[in-house]
N, C-alpha and C. Protein backbone atom coordinates (compact mmCIF):
# COMPACT_ATOMS: atom_id res chain seq x y z
N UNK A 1 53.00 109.73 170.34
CA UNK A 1 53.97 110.74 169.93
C UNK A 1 54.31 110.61 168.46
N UNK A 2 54.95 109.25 167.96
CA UNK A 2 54.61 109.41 166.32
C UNK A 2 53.17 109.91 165.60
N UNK A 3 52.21 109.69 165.84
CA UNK A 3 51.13 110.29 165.46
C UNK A 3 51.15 112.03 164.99
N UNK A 4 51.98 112.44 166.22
CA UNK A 4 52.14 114.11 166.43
C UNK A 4 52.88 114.72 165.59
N UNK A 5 53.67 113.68 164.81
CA UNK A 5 55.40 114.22 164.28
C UNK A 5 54.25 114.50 162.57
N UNK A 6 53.64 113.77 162.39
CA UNK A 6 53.47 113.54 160.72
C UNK A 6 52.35 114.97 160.85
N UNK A 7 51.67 115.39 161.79
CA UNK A 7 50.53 116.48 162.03
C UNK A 7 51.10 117.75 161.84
N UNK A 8 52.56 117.81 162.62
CA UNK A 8 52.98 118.94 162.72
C UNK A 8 53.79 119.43 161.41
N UNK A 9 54.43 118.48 161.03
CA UNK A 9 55.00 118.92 159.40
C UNK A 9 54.35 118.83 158.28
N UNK A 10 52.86 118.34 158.32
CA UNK A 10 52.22 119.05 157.15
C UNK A 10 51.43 120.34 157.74
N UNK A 11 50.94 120.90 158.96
CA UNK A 11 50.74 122.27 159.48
C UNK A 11 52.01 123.36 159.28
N UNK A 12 52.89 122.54 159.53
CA UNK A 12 54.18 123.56 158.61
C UNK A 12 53.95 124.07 157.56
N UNK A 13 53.95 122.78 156.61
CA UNK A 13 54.48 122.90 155.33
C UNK A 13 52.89 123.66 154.74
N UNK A 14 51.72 123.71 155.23
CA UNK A 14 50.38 124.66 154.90
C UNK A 14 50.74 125.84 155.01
N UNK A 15 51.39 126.62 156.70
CA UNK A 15 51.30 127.24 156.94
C UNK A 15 52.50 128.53 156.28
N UNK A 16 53.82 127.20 155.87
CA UNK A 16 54.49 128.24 154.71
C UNK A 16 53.67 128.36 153.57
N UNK A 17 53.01 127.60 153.39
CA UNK A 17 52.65 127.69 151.76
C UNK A 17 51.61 128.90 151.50
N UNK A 18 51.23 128.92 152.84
CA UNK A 18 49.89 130.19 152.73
C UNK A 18 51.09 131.33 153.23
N UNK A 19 51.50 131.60 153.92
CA UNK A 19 52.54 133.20 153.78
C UNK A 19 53.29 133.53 152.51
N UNK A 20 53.62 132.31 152.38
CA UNK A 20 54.30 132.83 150.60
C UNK A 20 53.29 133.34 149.55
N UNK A 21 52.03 132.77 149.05
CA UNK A 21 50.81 133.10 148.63
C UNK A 21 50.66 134.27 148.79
N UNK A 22 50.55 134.88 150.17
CA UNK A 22 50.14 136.36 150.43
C UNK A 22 51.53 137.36 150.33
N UNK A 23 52.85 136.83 150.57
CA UNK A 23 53.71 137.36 150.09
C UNK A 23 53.52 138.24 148.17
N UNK A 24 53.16 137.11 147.64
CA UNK A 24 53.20 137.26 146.22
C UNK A 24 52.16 138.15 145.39
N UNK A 25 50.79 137.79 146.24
CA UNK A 25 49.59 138.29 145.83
C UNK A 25 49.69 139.70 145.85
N UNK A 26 49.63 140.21 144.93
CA UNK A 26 49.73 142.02 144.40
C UNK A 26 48.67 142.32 144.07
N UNK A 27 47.24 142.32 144.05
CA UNK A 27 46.35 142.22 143.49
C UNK A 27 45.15 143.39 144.16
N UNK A 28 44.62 144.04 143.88
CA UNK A 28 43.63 145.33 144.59
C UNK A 28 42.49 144.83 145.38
N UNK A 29 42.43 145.10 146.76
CA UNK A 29 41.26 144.68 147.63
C UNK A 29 40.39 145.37 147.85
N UNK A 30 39.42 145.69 147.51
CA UNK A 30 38.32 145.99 148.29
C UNK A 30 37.28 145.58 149.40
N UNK A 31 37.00 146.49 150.14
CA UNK A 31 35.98 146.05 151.51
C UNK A 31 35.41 146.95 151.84
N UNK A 32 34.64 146.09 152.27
CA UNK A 32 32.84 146.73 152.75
C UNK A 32 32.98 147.15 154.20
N UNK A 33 32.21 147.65 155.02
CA UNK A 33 32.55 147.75 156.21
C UNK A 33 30.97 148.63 156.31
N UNK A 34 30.24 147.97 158.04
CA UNK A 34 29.40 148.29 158.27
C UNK A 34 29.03 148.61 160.04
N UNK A 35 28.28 149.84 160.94
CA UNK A 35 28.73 149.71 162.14
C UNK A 35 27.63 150.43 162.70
N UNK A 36 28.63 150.93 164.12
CA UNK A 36 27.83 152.02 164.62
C UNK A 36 28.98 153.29 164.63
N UNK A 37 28.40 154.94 164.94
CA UNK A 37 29.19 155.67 164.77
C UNK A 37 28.87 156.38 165.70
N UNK A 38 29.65 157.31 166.50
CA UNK A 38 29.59 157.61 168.18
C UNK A 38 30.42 158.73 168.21
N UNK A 39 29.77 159.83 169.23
CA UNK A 39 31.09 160.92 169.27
C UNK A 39 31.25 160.64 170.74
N UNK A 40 32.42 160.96 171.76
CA UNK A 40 32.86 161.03 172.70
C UNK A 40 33.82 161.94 172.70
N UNK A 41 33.98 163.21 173.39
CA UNK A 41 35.29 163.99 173.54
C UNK A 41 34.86 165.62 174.40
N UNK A 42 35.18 166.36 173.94
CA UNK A 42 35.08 167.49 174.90
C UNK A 42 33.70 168.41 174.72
N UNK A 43 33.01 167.76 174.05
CA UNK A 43 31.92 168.96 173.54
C UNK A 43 30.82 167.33 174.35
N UNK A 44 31.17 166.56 174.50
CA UNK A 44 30.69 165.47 175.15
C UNK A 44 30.94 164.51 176.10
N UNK A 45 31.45 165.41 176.98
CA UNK A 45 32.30 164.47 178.40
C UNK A 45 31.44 163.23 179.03
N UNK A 46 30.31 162.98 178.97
CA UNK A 46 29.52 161.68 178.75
C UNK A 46 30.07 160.47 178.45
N UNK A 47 29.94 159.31 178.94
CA UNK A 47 30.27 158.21 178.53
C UNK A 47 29.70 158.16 177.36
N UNK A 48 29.76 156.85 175.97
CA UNK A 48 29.11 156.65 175.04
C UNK A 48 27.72 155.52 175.25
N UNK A 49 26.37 156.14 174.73
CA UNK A 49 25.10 155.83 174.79
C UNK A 49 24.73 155.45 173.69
N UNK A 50 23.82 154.68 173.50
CA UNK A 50 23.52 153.80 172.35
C UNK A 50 22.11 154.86 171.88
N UNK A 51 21.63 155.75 172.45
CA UNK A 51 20.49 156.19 172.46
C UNK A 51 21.34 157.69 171.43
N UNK A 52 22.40 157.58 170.70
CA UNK A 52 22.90 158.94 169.64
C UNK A 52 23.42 158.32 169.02
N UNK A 53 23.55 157.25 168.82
CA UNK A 53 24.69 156.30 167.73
C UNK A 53 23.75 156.20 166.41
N UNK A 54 24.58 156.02 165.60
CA UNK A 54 23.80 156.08 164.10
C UNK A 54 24.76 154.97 163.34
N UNK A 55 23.86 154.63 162.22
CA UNK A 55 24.47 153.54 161.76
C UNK A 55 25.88 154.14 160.53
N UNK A 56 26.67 153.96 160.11
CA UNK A 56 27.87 154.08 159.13
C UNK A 56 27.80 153.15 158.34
N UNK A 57 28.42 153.33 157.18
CA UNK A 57 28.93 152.33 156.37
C UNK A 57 30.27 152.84 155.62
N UNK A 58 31.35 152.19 155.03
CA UNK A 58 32.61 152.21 155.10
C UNK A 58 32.56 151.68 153.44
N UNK A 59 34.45 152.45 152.84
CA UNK A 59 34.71 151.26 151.89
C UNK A 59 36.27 151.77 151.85
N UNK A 60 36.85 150.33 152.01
CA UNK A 60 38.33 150.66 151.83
C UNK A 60 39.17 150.05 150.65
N UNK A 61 40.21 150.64 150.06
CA UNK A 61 40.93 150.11 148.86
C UNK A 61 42.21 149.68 149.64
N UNK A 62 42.83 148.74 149.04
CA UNK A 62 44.50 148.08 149.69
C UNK A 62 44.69 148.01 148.22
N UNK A 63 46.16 148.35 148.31
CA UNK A 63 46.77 148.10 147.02
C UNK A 63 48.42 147.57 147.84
N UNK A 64 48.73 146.57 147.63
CA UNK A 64 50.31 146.18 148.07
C UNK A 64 50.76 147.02 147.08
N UNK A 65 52.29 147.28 147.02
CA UNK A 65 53.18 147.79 146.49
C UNK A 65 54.83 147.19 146.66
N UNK A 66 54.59 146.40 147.53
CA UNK A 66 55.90 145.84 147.93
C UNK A 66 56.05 144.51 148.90
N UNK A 67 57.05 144.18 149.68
CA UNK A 67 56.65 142.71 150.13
C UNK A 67 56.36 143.56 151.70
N UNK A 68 56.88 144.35 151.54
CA UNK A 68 56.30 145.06 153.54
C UNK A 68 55.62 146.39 153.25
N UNK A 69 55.07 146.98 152.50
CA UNK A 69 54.24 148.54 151.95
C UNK A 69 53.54 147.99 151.22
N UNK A 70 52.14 148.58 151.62
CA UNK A 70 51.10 148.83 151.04
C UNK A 70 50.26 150.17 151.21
N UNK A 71 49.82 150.27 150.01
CA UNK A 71 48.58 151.69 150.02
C UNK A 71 47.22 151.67 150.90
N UNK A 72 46.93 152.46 151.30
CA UNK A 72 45.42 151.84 152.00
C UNK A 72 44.69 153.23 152.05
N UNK A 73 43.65 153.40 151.54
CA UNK A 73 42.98 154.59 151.78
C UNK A 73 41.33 154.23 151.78
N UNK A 74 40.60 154.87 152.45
CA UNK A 74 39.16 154.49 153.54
C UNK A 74 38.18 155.67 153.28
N UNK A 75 37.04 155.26 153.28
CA UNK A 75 35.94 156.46 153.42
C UNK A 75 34.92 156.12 154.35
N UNK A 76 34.42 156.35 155.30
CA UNK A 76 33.29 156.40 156.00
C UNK A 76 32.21 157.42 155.89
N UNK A 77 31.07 156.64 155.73
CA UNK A 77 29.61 157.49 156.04
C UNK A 77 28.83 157.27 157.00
N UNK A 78 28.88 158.67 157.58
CA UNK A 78 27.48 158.29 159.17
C UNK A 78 27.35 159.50 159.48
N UNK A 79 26.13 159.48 160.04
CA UNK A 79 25.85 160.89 160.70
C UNK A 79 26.02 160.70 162.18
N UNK A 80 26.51 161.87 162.65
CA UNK A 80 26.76 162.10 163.85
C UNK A 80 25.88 163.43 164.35
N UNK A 81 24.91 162.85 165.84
CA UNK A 81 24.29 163.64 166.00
C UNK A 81 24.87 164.35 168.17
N UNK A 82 24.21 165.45 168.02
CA UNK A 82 24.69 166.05 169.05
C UNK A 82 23.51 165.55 170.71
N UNK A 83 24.05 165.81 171.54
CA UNK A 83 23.16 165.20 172.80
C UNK A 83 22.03 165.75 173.28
């Protein structure tokens, strides 16, 4: 049980130290993003089949603005084909 006490208060003291970090960090993100792309809905009452899926690729911007708001805006590319 002493063993446990000295483990858990430096996993603390990491685990504040990394939320404050991301608290602070204001800085512009970008990401990649890569998949599959699928229609399902009324023009296609079908379950989803791997045999119409097409590949996409993505890119998104984050911009924080505050300690709880951030900006986020996304683009995706894929073709979507019919059954």
């Amino acid at each position: 049980m002493k063993t446990l006490k000295p483990f858990c208060v430096a996993f603390l003291l990491c685990l504040s130290s990394l939320s404050y970090s991301q608290e602070t960090d204001k800085s512009l993100t970008i990401s990649l993003s890569t998949g599959a792309i699928n229609y399902q809905g009324d023009l296609k009452p079908n379950s989803i089949t791997l045999d119409h899926s097409n590949f996409s690729v993505g890119i998104f911007v984050k911009k924080p603005i505050s300690r709880w708001f951030s900006l986020r805006g996304g683009f995706n590319y894929g073709k979507l084909e019919a059954a």
